[in-house]
N, C-alpha and C. Protein backbone atom coordinates (compact mmCIF):
# COMPACT_ATOMS: atom_id res chain seq x y z
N UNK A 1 -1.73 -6.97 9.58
CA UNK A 1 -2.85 -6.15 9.13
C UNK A 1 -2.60 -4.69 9.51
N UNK A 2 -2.93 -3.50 8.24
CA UNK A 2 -2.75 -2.15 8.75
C UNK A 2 -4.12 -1.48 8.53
N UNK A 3 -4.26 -0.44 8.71
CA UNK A 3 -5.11 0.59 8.57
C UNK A 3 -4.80 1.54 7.52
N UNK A 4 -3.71 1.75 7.00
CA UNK A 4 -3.52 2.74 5.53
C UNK A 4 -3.20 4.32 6.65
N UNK A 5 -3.30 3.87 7.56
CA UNK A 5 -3.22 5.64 8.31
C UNK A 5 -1.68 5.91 8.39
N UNK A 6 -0.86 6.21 7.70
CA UNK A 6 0.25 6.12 7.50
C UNK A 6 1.29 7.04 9.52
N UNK A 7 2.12 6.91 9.74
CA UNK A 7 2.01 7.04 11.26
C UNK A 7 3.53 8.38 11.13
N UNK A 8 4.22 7.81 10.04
CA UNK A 8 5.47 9.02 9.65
C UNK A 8 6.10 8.61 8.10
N UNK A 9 6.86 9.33 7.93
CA UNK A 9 7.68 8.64 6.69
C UNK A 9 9.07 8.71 7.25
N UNK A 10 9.52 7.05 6.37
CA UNK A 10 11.32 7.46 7.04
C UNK A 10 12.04 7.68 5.42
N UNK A 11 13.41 7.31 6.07
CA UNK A 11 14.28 7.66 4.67
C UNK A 11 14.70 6.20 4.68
N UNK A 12 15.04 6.23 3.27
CA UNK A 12 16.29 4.70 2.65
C UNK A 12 17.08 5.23 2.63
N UNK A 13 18.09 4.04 3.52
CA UNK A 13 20.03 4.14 3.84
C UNK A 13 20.62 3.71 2.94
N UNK A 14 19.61 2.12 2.38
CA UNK A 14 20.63 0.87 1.75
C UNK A 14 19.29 0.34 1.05
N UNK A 15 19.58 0.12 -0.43
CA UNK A 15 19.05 -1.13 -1.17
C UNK A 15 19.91 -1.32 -1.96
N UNK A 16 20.04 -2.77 -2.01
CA UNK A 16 21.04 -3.72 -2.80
C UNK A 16 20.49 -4.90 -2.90
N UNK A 17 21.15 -5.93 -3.67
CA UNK A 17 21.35 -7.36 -3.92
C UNK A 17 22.35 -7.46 -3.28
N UNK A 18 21.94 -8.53 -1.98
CA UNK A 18 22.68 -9.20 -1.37
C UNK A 18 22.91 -10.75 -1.63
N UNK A 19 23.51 -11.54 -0.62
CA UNK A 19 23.64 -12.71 -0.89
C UNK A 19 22.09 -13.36 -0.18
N UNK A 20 22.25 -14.25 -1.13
CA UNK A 20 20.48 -14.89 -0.97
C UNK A 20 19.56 -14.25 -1.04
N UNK A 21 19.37 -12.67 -0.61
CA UNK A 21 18.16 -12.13 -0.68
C UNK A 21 18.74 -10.76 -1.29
N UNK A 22 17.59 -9.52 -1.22
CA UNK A 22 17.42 -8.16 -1.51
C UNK A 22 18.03 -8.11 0.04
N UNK A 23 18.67 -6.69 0.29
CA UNK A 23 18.71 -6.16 1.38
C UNK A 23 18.14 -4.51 1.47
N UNK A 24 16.95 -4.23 2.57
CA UNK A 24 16.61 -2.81 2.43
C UNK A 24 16.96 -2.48 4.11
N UNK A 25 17.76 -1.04 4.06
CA UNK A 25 17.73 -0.32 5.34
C UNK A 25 17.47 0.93 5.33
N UNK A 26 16.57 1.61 6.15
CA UNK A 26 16.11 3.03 6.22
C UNK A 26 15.65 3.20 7.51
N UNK A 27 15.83 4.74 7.51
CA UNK A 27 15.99 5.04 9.13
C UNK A 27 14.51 6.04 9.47
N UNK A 28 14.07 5.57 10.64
CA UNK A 28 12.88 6.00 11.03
C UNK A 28 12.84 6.56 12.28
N UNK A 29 11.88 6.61 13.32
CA UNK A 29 11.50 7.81 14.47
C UNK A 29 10.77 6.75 15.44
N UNK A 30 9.43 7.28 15.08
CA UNK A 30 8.53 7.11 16.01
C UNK A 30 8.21 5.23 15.95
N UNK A 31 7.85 5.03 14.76
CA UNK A 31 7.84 3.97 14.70
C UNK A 31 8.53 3.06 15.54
N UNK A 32 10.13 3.22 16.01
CA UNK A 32 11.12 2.31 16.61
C UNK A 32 10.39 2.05 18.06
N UNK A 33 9.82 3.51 18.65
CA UNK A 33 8.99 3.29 19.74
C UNK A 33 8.97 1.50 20.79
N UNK A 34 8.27 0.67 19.80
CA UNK A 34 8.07 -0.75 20.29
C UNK A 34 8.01 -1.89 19.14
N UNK A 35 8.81 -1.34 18.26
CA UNK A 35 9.60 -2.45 17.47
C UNK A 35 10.56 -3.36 17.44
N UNK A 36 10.16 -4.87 17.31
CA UNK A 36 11.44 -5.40 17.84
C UNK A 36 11.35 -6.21 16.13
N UNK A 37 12.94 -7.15 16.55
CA UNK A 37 12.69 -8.13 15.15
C UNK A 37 11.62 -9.03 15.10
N UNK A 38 11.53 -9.64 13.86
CA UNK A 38 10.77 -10.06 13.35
C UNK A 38 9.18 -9.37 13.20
N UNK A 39 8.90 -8.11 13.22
CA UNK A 39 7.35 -7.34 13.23
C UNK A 39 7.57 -6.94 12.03
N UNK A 40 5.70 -6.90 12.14
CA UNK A 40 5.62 -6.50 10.51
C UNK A 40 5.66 -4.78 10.55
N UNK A 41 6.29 -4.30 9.08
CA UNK A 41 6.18 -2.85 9.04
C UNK A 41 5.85 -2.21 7.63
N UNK A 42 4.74 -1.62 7.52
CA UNK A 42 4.46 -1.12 6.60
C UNK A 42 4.84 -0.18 5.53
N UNK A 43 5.84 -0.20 4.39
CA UNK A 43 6.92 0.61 3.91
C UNK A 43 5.81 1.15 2.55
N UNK A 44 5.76 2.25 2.72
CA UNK A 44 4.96 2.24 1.06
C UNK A 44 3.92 1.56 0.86
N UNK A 45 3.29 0.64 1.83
CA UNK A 45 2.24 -0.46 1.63
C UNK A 45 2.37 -1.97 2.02
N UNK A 46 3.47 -1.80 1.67
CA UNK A 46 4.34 -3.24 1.16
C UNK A 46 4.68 -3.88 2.94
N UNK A 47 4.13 -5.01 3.31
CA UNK A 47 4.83 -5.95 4.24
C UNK A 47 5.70 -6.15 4.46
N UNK A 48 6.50 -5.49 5.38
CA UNK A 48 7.74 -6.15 5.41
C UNK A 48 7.92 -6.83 6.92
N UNK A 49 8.82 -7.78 6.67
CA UNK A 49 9.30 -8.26 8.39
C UNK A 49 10.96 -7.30 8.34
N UNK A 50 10.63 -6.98 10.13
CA UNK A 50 12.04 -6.54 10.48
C UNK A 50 12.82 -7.88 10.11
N UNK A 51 14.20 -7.42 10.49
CA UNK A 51 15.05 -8.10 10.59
C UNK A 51 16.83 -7.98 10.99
N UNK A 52 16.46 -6.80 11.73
CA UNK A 52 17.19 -5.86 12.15
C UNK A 52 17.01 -4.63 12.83
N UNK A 53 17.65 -4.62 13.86
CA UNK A 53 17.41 -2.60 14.22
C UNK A 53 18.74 -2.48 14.78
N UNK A 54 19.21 -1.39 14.42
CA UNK A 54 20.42 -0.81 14.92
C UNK A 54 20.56 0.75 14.86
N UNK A 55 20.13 1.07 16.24
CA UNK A 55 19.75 2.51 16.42
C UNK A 55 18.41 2.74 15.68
N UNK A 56 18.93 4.29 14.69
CA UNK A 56 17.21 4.61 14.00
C UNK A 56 17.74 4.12 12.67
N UNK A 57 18.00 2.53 12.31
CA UNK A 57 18.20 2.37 10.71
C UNK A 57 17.41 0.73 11.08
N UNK A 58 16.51 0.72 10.45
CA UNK A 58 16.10 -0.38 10.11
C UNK A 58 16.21 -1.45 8.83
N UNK A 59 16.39 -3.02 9.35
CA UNK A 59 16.76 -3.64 7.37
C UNK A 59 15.84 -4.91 7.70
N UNK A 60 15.45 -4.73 6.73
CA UNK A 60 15.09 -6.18 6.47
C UNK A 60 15.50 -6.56 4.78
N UNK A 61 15.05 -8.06 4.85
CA UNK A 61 15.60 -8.97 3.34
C UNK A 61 14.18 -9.10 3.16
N UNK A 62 14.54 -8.85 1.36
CA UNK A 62 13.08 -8.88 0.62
C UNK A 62 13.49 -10.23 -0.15
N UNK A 63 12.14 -10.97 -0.58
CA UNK A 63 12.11 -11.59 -1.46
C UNK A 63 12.19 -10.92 -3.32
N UNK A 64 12.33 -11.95 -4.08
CA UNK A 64 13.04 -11.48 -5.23
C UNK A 64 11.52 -10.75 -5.79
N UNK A 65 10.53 -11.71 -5.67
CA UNK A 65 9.31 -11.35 -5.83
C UNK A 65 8.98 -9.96 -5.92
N UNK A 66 8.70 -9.56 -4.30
CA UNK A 66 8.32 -8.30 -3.69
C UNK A 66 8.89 -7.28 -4.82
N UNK A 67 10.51 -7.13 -4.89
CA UNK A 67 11.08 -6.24 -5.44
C UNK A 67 10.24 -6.11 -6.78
N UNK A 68 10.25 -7.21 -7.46
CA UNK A 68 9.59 -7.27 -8.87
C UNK A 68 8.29 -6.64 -8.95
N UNK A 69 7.53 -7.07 -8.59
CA UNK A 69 6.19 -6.41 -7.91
C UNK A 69 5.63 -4.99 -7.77
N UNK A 70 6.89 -4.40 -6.83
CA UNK A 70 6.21 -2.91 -6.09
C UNK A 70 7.40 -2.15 -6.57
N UNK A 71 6.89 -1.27 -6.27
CA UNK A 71 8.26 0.18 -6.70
C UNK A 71 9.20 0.19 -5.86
N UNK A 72 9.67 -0.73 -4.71
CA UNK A 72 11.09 -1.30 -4.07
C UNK A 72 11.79 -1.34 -4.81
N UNK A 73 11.45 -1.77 -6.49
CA UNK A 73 12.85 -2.09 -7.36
C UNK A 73 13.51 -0.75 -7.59
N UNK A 74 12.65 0.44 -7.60
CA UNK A 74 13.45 2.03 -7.86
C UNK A 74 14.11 2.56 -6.58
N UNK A 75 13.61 1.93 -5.40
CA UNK A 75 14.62 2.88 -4.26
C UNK A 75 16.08 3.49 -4.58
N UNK A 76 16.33 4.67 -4.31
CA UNK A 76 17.35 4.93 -3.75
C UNK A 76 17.70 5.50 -2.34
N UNK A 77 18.90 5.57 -2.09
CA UNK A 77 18.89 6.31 -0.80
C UNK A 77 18.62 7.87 -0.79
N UNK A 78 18.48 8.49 0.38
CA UNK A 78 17.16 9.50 -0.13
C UNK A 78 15.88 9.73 0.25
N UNK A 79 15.37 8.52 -0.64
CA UNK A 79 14.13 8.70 -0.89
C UNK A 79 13.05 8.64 0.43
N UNK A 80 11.98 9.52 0.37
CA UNK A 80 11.21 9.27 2.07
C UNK A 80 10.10 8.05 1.74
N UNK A 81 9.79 7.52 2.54
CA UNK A 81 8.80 6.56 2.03
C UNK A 81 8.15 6.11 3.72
N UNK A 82 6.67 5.63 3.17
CA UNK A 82 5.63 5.88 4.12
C UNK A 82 5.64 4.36 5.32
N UNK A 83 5.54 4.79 6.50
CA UNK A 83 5.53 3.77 7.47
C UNK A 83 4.13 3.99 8.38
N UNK A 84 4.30 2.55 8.47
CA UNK A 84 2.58 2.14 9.40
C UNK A 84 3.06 0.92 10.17
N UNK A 85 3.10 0.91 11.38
CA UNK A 85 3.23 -0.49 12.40
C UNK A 85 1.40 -1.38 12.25
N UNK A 86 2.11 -2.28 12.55
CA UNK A 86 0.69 -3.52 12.45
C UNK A 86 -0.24 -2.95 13.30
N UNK A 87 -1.21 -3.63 12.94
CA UNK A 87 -2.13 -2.90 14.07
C UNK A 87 -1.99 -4.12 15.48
N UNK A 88 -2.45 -3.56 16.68
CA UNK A 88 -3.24 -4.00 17.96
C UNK A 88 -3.72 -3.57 18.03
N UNK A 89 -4.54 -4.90 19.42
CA UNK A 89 -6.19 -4.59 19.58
C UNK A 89 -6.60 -3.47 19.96
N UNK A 90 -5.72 -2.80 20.96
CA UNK A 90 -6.20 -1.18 20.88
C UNK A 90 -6.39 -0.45 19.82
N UNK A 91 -5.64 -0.38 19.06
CA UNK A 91 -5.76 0.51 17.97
C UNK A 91 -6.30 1.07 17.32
N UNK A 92 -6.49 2.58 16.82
CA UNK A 92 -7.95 2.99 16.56
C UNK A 92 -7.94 2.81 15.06
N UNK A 93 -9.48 2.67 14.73
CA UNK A 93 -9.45 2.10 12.94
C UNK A 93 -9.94 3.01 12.56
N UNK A 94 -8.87 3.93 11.66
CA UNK A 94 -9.27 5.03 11.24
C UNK A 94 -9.27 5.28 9.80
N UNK A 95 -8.28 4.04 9.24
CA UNK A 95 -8.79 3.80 7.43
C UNK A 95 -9.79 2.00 6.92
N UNK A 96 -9.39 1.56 6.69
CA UNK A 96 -9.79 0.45 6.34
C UNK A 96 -8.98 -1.00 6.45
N UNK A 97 -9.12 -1.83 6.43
CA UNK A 97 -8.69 -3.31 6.60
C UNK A 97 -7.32 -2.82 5.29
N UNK A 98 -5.99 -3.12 5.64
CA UNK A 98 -4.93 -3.14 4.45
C UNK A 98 -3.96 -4.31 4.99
N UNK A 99 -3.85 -4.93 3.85
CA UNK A 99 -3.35 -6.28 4.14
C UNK A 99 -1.74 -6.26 3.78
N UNK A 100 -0.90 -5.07 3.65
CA UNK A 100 0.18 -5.23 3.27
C UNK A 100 0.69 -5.68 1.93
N UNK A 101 -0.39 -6.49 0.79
CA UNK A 101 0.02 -7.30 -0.33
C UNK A 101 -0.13 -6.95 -1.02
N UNK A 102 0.55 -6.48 -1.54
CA UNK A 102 0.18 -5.44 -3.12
C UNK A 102 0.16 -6.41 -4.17
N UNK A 103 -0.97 -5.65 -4.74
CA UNK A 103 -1.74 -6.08 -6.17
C UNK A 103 -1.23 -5.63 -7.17
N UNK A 104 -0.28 -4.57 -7.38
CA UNK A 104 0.37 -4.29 -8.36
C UNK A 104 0.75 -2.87 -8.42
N UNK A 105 0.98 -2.27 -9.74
CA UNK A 105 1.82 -0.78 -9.27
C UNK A 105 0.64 -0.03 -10.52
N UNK A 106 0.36 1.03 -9.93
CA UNK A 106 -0.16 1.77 -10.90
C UNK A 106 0.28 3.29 -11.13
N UNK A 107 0.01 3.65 -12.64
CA UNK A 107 0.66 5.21 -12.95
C UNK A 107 0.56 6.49 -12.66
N UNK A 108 0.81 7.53 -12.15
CA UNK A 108 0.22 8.93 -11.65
C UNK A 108 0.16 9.59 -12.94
N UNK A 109 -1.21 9.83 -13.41
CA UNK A 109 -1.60 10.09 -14.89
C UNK A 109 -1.98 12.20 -14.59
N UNK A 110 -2.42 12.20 -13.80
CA UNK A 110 -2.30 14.23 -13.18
C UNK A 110 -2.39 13.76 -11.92
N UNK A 111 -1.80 14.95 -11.14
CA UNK A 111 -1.29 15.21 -10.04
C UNK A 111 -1.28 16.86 -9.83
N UNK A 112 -2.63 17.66 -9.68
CA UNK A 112 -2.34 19.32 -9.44
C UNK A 112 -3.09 19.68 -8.48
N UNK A 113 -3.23 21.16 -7.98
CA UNK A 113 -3.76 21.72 -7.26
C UNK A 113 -4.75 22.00 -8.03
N UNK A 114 -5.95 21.87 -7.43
CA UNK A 114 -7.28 22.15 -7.49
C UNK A 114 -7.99 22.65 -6.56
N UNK A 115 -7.74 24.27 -6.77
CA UNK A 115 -8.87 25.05 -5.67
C UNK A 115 -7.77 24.86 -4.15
N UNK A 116 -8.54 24.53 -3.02
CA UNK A 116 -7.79 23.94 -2.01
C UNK A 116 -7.30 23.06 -1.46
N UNK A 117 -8.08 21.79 -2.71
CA UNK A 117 -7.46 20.53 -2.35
C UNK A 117 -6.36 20.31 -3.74
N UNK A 118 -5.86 18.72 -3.68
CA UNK A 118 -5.16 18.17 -4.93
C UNK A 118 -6.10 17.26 -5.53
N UNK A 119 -5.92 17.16 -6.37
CA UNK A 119 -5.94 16.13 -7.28
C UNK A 119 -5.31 15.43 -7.83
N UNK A 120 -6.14 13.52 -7.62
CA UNK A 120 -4.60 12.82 -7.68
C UNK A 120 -5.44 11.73 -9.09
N UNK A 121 -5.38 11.45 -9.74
CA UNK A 121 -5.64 9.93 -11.07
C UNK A 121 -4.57 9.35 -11.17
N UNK A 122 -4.73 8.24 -11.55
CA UNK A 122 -4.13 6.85 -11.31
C UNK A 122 -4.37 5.98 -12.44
N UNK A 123 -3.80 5.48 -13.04
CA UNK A 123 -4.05 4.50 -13.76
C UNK A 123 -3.92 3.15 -13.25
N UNK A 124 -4.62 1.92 -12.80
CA UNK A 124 -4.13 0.65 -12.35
C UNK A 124 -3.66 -0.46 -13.29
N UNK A 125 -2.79 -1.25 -13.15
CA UNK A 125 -2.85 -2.67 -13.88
C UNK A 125 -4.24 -3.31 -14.36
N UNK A 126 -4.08 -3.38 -15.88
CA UNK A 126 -4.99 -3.83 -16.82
C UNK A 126 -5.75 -4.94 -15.79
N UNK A 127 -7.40 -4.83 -15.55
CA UNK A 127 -7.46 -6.18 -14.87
C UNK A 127 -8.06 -5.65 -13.75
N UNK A 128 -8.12 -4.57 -13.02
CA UNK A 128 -7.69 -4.44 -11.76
C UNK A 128 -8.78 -3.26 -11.34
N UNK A 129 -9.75 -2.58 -12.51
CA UNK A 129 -10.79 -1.55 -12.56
C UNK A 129 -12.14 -2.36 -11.83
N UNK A 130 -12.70 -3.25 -11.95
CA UNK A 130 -13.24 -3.78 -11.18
C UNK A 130 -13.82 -4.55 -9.35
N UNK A 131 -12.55 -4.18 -8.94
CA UNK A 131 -12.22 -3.68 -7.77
C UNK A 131 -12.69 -2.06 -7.16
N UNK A 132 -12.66 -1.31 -8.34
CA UNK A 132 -13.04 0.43 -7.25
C UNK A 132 -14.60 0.25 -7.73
N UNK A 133 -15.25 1.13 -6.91
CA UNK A 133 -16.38 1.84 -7.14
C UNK A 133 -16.45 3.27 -6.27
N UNK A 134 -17.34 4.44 -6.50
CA UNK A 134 -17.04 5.49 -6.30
C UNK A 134 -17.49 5.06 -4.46
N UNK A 135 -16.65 6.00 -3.79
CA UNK A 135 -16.28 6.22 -2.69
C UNK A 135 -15.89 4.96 -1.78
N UNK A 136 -15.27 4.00 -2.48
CA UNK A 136 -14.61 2.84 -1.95
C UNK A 136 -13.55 3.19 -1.75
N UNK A 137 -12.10 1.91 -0.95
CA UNK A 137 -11.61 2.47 -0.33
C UNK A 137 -10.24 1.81 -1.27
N UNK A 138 -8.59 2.68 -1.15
CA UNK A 138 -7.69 2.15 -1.69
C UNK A 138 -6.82 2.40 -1.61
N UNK A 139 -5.32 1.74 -0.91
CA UNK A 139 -4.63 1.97 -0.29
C UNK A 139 -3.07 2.39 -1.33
N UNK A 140 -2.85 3.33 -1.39
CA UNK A 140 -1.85 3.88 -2.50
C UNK A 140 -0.72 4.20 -1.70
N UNK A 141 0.19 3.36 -1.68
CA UNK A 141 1.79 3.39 -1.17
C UNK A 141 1.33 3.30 0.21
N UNK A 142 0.32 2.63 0.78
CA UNK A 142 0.00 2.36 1.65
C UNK A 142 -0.53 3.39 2.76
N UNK A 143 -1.52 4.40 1.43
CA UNK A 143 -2.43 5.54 2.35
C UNK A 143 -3.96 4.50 1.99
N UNK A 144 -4.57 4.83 3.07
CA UNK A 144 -5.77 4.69 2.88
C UNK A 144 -6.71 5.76 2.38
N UNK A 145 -7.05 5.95 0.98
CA UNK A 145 -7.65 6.82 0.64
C UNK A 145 -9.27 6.52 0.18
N UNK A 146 -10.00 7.48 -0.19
CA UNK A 146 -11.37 7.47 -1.04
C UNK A 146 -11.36 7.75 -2.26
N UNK A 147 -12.05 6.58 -2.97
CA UNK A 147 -12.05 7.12 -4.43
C UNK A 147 -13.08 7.54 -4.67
N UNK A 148 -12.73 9.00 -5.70
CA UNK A 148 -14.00 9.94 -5.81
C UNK A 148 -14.84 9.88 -7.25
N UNK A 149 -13.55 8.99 -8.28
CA UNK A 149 -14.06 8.98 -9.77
C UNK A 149 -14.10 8.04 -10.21
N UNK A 150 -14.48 6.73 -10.75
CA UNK A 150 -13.99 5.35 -11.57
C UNK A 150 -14.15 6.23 -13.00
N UNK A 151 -13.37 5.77 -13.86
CA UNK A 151 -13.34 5.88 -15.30
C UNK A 151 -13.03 4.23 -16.06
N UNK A 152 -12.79 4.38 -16.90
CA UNK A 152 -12.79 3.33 -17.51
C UNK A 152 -11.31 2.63 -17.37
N UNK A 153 -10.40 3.20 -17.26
CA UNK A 153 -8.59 2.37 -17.05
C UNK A 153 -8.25 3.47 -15.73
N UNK A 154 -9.15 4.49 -15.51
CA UNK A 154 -8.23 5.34 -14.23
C UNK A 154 -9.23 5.46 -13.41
N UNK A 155 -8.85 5.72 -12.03
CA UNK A 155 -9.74 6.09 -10.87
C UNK A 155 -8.86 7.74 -10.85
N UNK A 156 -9.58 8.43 -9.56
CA UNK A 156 -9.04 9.97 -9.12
C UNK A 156 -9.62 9.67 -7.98
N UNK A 157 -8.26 10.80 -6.74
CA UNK A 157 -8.77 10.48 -5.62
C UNK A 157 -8.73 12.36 -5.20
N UNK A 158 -9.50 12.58 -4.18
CA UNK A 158 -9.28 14.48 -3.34
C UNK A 158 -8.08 14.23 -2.28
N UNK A 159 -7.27 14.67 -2.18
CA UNK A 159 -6.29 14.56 -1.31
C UNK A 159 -6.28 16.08 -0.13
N UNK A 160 -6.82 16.22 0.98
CA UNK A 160 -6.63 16.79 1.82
C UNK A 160 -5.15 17.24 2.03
N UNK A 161 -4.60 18.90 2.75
CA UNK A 161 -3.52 18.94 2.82
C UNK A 161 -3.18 18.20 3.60
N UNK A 162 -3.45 17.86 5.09
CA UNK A 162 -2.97 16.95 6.11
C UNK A 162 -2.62 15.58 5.43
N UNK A 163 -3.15 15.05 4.00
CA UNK A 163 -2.56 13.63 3.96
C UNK A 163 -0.83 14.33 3.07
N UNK A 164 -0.91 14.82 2.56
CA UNK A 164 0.45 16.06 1.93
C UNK A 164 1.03 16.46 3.00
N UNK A 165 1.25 16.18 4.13
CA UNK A 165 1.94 16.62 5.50
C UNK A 165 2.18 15.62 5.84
N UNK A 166 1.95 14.50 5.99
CA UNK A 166 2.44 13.66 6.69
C UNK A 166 2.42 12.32 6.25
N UNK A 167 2.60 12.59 4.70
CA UNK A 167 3.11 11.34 3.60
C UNK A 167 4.02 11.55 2.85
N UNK A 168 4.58 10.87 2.21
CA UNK A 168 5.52 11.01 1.03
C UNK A 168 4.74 11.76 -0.61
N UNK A 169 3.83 11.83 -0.49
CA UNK A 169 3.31 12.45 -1.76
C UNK A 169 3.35 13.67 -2.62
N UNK A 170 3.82 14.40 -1.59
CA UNK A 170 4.53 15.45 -2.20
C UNK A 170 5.44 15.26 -3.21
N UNK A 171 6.63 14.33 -2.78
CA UNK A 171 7.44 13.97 -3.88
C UNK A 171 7.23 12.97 -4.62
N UNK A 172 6.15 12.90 -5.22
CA UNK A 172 5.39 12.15 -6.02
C UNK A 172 5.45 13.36 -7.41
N UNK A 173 5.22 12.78 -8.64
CA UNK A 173 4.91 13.60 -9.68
C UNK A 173 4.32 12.74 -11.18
N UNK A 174 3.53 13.23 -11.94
CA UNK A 174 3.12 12.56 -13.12
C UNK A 174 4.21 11.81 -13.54
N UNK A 175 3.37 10.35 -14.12
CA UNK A 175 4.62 9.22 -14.67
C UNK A 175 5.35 8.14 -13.40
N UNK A 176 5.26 8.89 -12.36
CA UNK A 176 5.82 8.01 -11.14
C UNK A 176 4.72 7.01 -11.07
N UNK A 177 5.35 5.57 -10.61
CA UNK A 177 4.44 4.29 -10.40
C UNK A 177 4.06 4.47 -8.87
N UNK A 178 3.01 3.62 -8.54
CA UNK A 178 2.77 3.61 -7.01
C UNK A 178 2.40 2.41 -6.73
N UNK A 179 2.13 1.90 -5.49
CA UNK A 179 2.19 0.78 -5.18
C UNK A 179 0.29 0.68 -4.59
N UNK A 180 -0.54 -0.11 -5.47
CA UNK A 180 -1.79 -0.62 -4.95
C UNK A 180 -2.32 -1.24 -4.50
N UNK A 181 -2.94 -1.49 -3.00
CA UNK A 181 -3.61 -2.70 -2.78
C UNK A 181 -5.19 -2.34 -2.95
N UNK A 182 -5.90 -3.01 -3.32
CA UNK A 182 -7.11 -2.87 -3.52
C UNK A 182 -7.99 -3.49 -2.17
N UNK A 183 -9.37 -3.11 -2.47
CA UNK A 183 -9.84 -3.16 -1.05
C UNK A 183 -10.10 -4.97 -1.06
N UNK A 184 -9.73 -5.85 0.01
CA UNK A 184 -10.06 -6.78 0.76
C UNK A 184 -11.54 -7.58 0.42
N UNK A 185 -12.53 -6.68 0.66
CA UNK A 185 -14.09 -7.41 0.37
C UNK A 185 -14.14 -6.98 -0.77
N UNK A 186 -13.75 -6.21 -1.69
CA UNK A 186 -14.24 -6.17 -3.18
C UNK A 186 -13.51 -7.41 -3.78
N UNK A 187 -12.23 -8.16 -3.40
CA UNK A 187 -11.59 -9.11 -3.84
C UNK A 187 -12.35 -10.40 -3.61
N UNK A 188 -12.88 -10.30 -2.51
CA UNK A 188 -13.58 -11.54 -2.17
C UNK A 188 -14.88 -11.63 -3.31
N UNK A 189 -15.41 -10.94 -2.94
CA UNK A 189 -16.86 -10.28 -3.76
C UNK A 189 -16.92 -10.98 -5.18
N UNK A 190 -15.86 -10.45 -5.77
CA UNK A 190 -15.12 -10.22 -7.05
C UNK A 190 -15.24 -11.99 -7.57
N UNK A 191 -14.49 -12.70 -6.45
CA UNK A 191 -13.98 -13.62 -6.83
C UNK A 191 -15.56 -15.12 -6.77
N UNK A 192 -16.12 -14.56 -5.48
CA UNK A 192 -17.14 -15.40 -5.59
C UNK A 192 -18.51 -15.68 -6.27
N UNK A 193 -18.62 -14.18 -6.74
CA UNK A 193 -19.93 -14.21 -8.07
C UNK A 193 -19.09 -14.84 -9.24
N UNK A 194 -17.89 -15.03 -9.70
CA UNK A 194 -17.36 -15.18 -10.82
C UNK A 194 -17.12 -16.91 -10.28
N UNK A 195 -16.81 -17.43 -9.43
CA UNK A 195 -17.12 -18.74 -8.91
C UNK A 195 -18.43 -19.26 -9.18
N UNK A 196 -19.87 -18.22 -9.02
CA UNK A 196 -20.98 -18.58 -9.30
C UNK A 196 -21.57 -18.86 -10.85
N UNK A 197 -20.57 -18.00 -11.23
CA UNK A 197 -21.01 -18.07 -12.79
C UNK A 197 -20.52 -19.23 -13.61
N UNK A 198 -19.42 -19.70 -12.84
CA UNK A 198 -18.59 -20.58 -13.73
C UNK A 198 -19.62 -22.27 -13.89
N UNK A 199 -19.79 -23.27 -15.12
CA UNK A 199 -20.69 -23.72 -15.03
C UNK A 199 -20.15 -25.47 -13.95
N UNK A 200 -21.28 -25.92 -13.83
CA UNK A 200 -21.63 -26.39 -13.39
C UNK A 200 -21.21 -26.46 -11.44
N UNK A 201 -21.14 -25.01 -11.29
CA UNK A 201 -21.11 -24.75 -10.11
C UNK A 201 -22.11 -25.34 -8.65
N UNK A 202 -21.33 -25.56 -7.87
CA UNK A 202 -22.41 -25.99 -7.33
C UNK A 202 -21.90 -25.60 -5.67
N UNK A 203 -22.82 -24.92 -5.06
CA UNK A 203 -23.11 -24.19 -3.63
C UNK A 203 -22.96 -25.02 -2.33
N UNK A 204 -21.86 -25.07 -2.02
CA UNK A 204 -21.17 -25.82 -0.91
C UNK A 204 -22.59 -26.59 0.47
N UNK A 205 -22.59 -27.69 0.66
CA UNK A 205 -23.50 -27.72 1.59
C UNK A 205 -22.95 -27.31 3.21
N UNK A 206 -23.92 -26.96 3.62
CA UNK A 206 -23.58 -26.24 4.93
C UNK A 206 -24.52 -27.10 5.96
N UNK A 207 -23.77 -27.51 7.28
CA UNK A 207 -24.78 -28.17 8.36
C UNK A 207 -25.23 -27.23 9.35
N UNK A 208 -26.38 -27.05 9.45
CA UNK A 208 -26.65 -26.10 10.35
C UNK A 208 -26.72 -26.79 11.69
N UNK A 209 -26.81 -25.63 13.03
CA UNK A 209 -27.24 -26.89 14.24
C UNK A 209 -28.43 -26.75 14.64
């Protein structure tokens, strides 16, 4: 489980097709701090388990899935991309519940300066508009942001400079895909009025004590 508060961005060393799996390595900072194998690490959004550290280059093996899925399939080396360690119980909660599992990839439809902030719209996977409402929450390459607009196929979010400092979004530009998870209780929400509707439903009995 993360928070979307993204903590640094590192770089990609290595993506390839390896034997049996994907192989990804990229080298990071702060993060290494108290990372060992097998922890989860937040790349862009996306879950990953270590599975390796050697010095500041980290790898782990993706499933064929994942790649298919999220914008992992475009890495090159290069590229900076956003890191978040799991949370502990200390930890302060400073975006929202992010579960690492992306729901799918959506399009950067404008991307400009506006006044003193940016402006960011999005297009999501057909399907997937029902999930935002205005000032809900949504985790884009694994920022935790606020959405400020629903439209009918796009949301728009205000992007503060500080989240442009210390994310990958800068090198972001119109047409680039991004990686979405949508918020957690709108999924639930979502899923159990549409359970209610379906017919001959019927409302679990519960024993009280």
């Amino acid at each position: 489980m993360f928070t979307g508060i993204v903590e640094e961005t590192g770089k990609i060393v290595e993506f390839r097709e390896g034997e049996g799996s994907w192989r990804l390595k990229l080298e990071a900072g702060m993060v290494l701090d108290d990372l060992k194998d097998g922890d989860s690490l937040a790349v862009n959004g996306c879950c990953l388990t270590v599975c390796r550290i050697e010095g500041q280059v980290v790898g782990f093996d993706l499933l064929g899935e994942t790649v298919r899925l999220t914008s992992i399939s475009g890495y090159e080396a290069g590229m900076e991309v956003n890191l978040e360690r799991s949370l502990t119980p200390s930890t302060r909660m400073g975006g929202h519940f992010v579960t690492g599992h992306i729901d799918g990839m959506g399009e950067i439809l404008v991307f400009e300066k506006r006044g003193m902030d940016t402006y960011l719209e999005i297009r999501p996977p057909e399907g997937f508009m029902d999930y935002l409402i205005y000032k809900g929450s949504i985790a884009v390459d694994g920022i935790s942001l606020t959405v400020a607009e629903v439209g009918t196929d796009r949301f728009s979010i205000w992007l503060i400079p500080h989240t442009l400092e210390v994310t990958n979004l800068l090198a972001r530009k119109v047409g680039d895909r991004v990686n979405l998870e949508f918020d957690m209780l709108a999924k639930y929400v979502k899923e159990l009025l549409e359970k209610q509707m379906r017919p001959n439903y019927k409302m679990p009995d519960i024993d009280l004590p």
